[in-house]
Protein backbone atom coordinates (compact mmCIF):
# COMPACT_ATOMS: atom_id res chain seq x y z
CA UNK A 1 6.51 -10.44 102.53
CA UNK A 2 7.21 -10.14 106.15
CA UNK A 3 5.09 -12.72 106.73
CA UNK A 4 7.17 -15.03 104.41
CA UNK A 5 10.26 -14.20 105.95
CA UNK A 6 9.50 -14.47 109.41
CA UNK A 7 8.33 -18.26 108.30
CA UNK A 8 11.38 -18.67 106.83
CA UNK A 9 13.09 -18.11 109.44
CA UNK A 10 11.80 -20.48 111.46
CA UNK A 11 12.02 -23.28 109.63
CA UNK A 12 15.30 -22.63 108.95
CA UNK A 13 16.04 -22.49 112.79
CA UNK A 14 13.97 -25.67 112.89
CA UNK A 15 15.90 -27.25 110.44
CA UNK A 16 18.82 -27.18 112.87
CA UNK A 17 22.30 -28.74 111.85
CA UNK A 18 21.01 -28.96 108.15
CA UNK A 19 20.76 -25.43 108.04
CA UNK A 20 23.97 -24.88 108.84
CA UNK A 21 25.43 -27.17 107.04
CA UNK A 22 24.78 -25.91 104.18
CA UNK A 23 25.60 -22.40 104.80
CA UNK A 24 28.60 -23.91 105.93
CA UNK A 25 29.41 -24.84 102.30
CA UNK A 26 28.32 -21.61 101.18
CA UNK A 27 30.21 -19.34 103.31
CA UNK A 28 33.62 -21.00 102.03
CA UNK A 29 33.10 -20.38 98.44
CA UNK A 30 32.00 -16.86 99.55
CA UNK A 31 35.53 -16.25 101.67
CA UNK A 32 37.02 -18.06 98.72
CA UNK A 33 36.06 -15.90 95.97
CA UNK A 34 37.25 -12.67 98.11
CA UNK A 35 40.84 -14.35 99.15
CA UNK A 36 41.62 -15.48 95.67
CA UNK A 37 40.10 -11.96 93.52
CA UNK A 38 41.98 -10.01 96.76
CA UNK A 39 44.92 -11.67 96.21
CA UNK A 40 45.02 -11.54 92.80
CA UNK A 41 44.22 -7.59 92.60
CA UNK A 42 46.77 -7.64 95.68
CA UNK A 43 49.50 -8.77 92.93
CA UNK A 44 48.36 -6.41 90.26
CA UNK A 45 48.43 -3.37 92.44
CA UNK A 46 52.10 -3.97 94.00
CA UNK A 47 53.13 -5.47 90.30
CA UNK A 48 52.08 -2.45 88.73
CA UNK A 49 53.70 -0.09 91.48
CA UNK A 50 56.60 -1.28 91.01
CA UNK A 51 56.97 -1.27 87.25
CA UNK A 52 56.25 2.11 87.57
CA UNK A 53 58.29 3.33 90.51
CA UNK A 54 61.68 0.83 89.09
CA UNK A 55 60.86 0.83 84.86
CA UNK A 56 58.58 3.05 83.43
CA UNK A 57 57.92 6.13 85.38
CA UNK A 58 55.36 7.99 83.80
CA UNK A 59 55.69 6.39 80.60
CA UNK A 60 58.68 6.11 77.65
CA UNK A 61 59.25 7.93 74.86
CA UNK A 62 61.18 5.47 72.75
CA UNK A 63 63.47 5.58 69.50
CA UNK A 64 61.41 4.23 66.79
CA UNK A 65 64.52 2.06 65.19
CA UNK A 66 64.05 -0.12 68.94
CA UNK A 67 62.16 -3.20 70.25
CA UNK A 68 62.61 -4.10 73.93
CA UNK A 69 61.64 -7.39 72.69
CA UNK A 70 64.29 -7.26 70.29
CA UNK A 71 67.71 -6.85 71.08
CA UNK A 72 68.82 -6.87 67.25
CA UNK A 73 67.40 -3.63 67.04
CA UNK A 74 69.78 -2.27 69.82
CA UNK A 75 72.90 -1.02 68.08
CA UNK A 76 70.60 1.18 65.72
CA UNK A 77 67.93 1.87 68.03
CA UNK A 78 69.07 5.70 69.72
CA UNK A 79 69.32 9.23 68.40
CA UNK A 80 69.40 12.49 69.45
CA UNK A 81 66.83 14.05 70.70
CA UNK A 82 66.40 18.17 70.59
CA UNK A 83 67.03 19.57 73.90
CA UNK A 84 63.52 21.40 73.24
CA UNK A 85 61.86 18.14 74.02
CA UNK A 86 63.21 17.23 76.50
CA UNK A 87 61.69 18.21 79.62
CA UNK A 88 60.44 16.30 82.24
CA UNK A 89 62.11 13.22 80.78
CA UNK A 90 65.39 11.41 81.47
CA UNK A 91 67.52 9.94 79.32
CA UNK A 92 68.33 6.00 79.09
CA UNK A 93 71.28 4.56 76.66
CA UNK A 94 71.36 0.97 76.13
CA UNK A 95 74.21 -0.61 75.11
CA UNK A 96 75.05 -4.45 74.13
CA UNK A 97 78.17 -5.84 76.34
CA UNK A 98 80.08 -8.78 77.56
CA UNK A 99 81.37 -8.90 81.50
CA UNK A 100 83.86 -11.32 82.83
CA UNK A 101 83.32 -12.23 86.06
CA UNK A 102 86.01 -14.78 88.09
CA UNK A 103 86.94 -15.66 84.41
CA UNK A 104 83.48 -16.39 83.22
CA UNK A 105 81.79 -14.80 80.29
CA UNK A 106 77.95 -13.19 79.97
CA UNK A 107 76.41 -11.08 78.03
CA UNK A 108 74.31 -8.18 79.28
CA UNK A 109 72.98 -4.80 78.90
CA UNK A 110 75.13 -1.75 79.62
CA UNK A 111 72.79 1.27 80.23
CA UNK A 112 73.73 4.58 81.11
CA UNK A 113 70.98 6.50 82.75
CA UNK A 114 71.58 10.23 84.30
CA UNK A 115 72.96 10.04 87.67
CA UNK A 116 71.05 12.87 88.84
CA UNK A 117 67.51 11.59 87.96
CA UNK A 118 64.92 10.75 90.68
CA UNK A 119 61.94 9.37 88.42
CA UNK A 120 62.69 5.61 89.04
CA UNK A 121 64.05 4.51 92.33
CA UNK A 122 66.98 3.53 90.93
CA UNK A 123 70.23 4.04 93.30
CA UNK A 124 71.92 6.79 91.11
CA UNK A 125 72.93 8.85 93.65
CA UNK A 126 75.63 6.14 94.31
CA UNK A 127 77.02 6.53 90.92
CA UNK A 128 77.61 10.14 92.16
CA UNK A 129 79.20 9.62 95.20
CA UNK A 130 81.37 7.24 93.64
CA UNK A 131 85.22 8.04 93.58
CA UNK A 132 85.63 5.07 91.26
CA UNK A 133 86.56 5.48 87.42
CA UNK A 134 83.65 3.62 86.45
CA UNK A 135 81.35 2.65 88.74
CA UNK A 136 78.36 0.92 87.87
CA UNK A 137 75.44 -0.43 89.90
CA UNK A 138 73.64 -3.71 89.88
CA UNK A 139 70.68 -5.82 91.39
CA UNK A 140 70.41 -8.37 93.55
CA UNK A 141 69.80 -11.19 91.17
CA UNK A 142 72.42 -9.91 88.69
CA UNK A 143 74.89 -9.94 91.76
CA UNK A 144 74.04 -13.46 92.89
CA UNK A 145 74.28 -14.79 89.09
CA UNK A 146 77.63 -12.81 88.61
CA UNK A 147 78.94 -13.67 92.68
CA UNK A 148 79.14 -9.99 92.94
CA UNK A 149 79.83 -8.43 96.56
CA UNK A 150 80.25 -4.01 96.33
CA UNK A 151 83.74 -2.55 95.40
CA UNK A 152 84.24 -5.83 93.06
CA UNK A 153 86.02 -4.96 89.77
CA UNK A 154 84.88 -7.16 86.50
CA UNK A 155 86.06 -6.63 83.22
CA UNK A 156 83.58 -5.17 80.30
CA UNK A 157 83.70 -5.12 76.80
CA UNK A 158 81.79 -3.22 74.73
CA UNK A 159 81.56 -1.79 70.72
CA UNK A 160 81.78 2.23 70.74
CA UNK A 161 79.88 4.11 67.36
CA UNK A 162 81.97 2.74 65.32
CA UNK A 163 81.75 -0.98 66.06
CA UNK A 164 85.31 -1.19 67.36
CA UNK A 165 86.03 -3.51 70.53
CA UNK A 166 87.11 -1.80 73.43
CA UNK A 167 87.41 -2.98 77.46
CA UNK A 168 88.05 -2.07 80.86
CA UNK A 169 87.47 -2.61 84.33
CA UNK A 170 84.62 -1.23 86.02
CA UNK A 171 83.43 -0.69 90.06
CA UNK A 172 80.42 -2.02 91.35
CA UNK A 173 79.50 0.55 93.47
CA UNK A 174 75.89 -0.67 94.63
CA UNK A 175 73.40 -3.57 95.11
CA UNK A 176 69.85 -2.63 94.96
CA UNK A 177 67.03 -5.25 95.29
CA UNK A 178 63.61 -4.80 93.70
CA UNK A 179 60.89 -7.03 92.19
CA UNK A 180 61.10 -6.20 88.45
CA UNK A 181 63.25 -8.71 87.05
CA UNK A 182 63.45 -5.80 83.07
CA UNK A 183 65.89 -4.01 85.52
CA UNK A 184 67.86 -6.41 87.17
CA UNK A 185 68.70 -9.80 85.36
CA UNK A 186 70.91 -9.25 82.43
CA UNK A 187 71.60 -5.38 83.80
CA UNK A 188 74.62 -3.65 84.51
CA UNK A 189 73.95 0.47 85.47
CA UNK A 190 76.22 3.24 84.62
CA UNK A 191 75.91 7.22 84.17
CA UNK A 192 75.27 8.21 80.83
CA UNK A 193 77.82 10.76 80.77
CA UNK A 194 80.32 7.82 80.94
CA UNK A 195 78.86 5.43 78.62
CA UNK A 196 78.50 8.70 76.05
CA UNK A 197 82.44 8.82 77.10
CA UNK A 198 83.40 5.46 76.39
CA UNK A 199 81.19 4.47 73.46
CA UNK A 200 81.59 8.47 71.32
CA UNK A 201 77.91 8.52 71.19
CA UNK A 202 77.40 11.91 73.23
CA UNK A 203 74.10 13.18 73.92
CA UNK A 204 72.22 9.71 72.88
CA UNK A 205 69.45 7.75 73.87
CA UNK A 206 67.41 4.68 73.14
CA UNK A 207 64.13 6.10 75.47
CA UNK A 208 63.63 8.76 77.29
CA UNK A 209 61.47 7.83 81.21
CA UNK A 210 59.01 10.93 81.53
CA UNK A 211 58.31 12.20 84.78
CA UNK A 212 54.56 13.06 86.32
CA UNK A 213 54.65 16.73 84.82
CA UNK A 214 55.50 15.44 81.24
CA UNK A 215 53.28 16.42 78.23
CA UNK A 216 53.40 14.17 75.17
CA UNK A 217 54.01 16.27 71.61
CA UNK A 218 54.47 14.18 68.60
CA UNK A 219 58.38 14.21 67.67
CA UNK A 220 59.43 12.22 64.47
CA UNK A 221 61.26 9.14 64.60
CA UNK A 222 60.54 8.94 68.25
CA UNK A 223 57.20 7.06 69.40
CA UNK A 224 55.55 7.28 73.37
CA UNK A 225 54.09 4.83 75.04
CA UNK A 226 51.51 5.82 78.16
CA UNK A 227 51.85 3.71 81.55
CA UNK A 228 48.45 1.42 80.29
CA UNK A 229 50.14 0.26 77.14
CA UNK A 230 53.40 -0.56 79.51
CA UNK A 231 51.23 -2.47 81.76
CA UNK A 232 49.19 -4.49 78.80
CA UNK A 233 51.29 -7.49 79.52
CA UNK A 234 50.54 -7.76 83.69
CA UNK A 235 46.89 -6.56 82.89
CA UNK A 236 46.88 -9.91 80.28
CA UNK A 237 48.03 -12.19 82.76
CA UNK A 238 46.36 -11.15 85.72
CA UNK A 239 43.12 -11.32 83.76
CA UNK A 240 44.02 -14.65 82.26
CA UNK A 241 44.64 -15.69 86.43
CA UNK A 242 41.57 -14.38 87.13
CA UNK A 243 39.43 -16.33 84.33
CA UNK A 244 41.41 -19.50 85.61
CA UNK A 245 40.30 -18.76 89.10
CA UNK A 246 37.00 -18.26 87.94
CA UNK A 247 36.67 -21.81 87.25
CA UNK A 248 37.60 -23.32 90.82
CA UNK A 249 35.11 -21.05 92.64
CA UNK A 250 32.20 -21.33 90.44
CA UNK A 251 32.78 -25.10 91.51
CA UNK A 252 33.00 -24.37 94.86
CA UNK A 253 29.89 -22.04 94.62
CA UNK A 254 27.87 -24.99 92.23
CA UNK A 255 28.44 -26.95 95.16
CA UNK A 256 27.22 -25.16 97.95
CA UNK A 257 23.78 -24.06 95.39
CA UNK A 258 23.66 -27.78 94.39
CA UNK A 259 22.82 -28.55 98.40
CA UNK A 260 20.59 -25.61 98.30
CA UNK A 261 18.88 -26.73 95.40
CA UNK A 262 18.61 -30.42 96.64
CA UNK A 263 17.36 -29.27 100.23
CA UNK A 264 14.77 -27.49 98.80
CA UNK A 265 13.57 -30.14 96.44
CA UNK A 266 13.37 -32.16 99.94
CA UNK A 267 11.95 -30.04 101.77
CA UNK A 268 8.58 -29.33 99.28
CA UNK A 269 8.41 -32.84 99.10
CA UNK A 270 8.26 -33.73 102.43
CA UNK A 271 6.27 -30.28 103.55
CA UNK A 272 3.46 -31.09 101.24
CA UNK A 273 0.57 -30.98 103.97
CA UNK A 274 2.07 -27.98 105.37
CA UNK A 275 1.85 -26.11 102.09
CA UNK A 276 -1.75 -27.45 101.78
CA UNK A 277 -2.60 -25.64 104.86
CA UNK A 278 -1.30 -22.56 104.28
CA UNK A 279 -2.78 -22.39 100.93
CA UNK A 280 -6.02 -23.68 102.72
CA UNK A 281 -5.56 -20.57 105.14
CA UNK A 282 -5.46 -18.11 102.76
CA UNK A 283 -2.29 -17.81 101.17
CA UNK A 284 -1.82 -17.86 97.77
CA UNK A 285 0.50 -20.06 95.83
CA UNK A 286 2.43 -17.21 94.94
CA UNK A 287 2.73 -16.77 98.82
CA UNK A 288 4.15 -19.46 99.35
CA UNK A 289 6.50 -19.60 96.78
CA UNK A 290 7.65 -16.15 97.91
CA UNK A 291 8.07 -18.22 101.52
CA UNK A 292 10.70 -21.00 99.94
CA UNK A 293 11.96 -18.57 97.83
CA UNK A 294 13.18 -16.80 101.17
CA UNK A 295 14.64 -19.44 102.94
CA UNK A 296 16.73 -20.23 100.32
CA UNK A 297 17.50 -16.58 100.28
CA UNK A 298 18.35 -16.66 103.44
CA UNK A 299 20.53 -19.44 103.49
CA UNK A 300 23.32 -16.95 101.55
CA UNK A 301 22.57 -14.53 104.47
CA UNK A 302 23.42 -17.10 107.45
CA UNK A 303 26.50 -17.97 104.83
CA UNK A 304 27.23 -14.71 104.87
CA UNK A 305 27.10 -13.95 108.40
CA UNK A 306 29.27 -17.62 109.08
CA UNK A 307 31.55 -16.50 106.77
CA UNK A 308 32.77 -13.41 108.57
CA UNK A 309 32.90 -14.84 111.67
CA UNK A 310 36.03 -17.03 110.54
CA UNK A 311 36.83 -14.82 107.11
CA UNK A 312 37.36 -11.24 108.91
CA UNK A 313 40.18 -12.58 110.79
CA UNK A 314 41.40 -14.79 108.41
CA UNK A 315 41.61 -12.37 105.58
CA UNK A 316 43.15 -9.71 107.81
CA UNK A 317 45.89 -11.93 108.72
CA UNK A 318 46.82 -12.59 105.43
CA UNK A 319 46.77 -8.69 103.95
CA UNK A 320 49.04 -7.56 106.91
CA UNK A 321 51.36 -10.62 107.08
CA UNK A 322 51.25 -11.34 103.06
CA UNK A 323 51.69 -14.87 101.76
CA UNK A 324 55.40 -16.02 101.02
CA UNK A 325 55.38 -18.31 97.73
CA UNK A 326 58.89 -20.61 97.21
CA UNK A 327 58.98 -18.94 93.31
CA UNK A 328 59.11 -15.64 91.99
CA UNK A 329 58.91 -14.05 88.30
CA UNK A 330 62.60 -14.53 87.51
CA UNK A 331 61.98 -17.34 85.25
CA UNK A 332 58.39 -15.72 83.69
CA UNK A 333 60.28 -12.64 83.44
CA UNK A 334 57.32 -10.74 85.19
CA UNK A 335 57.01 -8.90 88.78
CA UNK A 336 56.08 -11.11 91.39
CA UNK A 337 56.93 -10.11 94.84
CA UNK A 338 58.37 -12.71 97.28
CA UNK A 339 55.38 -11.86 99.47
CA UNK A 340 52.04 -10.82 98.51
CA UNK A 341 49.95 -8.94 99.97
CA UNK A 342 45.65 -8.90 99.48
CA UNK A 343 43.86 -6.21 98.87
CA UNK A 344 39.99 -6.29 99.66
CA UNK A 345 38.19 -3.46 98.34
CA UNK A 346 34.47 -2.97 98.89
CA UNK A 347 33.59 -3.53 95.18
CA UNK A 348 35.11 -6.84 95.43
CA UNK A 349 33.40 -7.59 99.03
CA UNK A 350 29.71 -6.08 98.32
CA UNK A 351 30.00 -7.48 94.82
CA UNK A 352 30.86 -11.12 95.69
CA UNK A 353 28.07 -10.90 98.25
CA UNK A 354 25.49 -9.96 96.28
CA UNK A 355 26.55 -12.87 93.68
CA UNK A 356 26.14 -15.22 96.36
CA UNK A 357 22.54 -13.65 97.09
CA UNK A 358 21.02 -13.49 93.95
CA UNK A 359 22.36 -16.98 93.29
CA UNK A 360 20.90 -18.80 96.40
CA UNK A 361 17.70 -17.17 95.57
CA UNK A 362 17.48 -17.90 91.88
CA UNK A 363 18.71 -21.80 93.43
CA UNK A 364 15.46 -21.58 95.63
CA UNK A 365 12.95 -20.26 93.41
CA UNK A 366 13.29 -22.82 90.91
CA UNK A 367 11.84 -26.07 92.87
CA UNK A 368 9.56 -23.84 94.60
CA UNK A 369 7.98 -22.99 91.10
CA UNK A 370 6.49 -26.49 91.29
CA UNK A 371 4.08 -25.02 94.43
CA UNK A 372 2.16 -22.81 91.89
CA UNK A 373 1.05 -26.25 90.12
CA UNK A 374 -0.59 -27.50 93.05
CA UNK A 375 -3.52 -28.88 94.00
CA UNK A 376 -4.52 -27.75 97.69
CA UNK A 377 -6.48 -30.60 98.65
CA UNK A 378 -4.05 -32.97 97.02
CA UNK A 379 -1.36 -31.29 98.60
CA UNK A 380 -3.33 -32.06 102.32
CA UNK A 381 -3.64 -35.56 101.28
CA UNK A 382 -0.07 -35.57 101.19
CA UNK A 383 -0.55 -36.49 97.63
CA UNK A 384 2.47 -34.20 95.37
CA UNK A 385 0.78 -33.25 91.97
């Protein structure tokens, strides 16, 4: 086998600007398959940060009358929940509500959240400070819609427990700016203490955000849903992004096999003599098959070796700079960072590599099957079997 590879070798280096390229080729689908899968799990790992650190904490315990994805089921979706249960977690009421900003009208979600918590990164401590009657906080997005600035007054109306209109002016207080549209767009933030003030619904809540030490016990009429089920949706899409990425570089890597594959159809044709003689030395066909088998083997090892001369640096760059895109998830209503940032872990590295092995050499061995067939003194002559 050493024998094989040090021949393999040198035609290779003999092969000169042929060689290389078609490792050329190779080595880009190899540094494409690691930019695109790093920046892919890049976006799932800030995504799902995020989501966590701004919307669902440890996970939500939920009143069973509500659906986030309906908001019919507000007005009837919240209860009280015994103060037994209700450790570790931190109460959310969510209310339906019109504001009237500079004369306009929109409809949004009032939700009242303890100003004391600390499990989402939500500015509460602002509602705290606050000297205001009712101050409220709001993001970036909601501000820009609503041409918010802080210590703007806008008029809200809500329906208290009894489905009676009521109104008043409230303080915007703070501006916070975060990725995860679910607490943002459409959002207006107030203590709970207030919103049980102003609506007569004391001590109720449509979820409940658990912190890290929280211990899920069955409760009726309530329902808890873990951080994985939370995350289904971004785990769909990013796998769905990842299957449609799959397609592009399994072109890209077809293309740089497909000159493999042709080079070494070539090159048994036009090495026939050669492989006569060696066969007439002593080698068996086997042999020599193991030889062509190894220089197309070694053509994902010069690719390899090509590609991280240019991919180190260029990969780097990217996961400390990020990549700016001109959208965001606003409109998709998912978490999508302005920048995004790569991540290249060694699974993803040592895993793409040894794709791009194993396929070069499968590539190789298949014309060089045709060796076994033939007939040395044929093969002298020149003469292919």
């Amino acid at each position: 086998m050493k024998l094989a590879i040090h021949l393999a070798y040198k035609n290779l280096m003999g092969a000169g600007l042929r060689t290389w390229l078609n490792a050329g080729v190779l080595s880009f689908a190899f540094v494409f398959i690691i930019f695109y899968n790093g920046l892919i799990d890049g976006w799932n790992k800030q995504a799902s940060i995020d989501s966590i650190h701004w919307e669902f904490g440890n996970g939500q315990l939920l009143h069973g009358a509500y659906d986030a994805s309906n908001p019919f089921s507000i007005p009837d979706g919240h209860g009280i929940l015994p103060k037994s249960a209700q450790a570790n977690l931190t109460p959310i009421l969510i209310r339906q509500a019109t504001i009237y900003p500079q004369g306009r009208m929109m409809s949004v979600h009032l939700k009242g959240i303890d100003e004391n918590q600390s499990v989402l990164k939500l500015p509460t401590h602002l509602l705290k400070k606050s000297t205001a009657n009712i101050p409220v906080i709001m993001g970036t997005r909601m501000a820009n819609t609503t041409n918010t600035r802080v210590g703007d007054e806008m008029l809200v109306r809500w329906r208290d427990n009894n489905g009676t209109y009521d109104a008043t002016n409230v303080t915007v207080v703070g501006i916070f700016e975060t990725n995860v549209p679910n607490v943002d767009v459409g959002q207006l933030w107030m203590s709970i203490d207030k919103l049980w003030e102003i609506t007569n619904l004391g001590q109720h809540a449509t979820m409940f955000i658990a912190n890290e030490h929280y211990v899920h016990q069955n409760i009726p009429g309530w329902r808890f849903e873990n951080q994985a089920y939370l995350l289904r949706e971004l785990t769909e899409i990013i796998n769905m992004k990842k299957t449609s990425g799959a397609i592009l570089y399994i072109l890209l890597l077809t293309l740089g096999l497909l000159a493999i594959f042709d080079t070494q159809v070539l090159s048994i044709f036009r090495r026939q003599k050669e492989i006569g003689t060696y066969i007439a030395l002593g080698m068996t066909r086997w042999q020599v098959v193991r030889m062509f088998t190894a220089e197309g083997g070694m053509y994902s090892i010069f690719a390899t070796i090509l590609g991280a001369l240019y991919g180190i640096p260029l990969l780097a760059y990217f996961s400390k700079t990020g990549i700016g895109f001109e959208i965001t998830g606003d409109e998709f209503g998912i978490v999508m960072a302005e920048r995004m940032y790569p991540v290249y872990g060694l699974r993803l590295i040592f895993g793409t590599l040894l794709l791009v092995v194993l396929s070069a050499t499968i590539v190789s061995f298949l014309p060089a099957r045709k060796i076994s067939q033939m007939n040395p003194v044929e093969a002298l002559k020149g003469k292919l079997q």
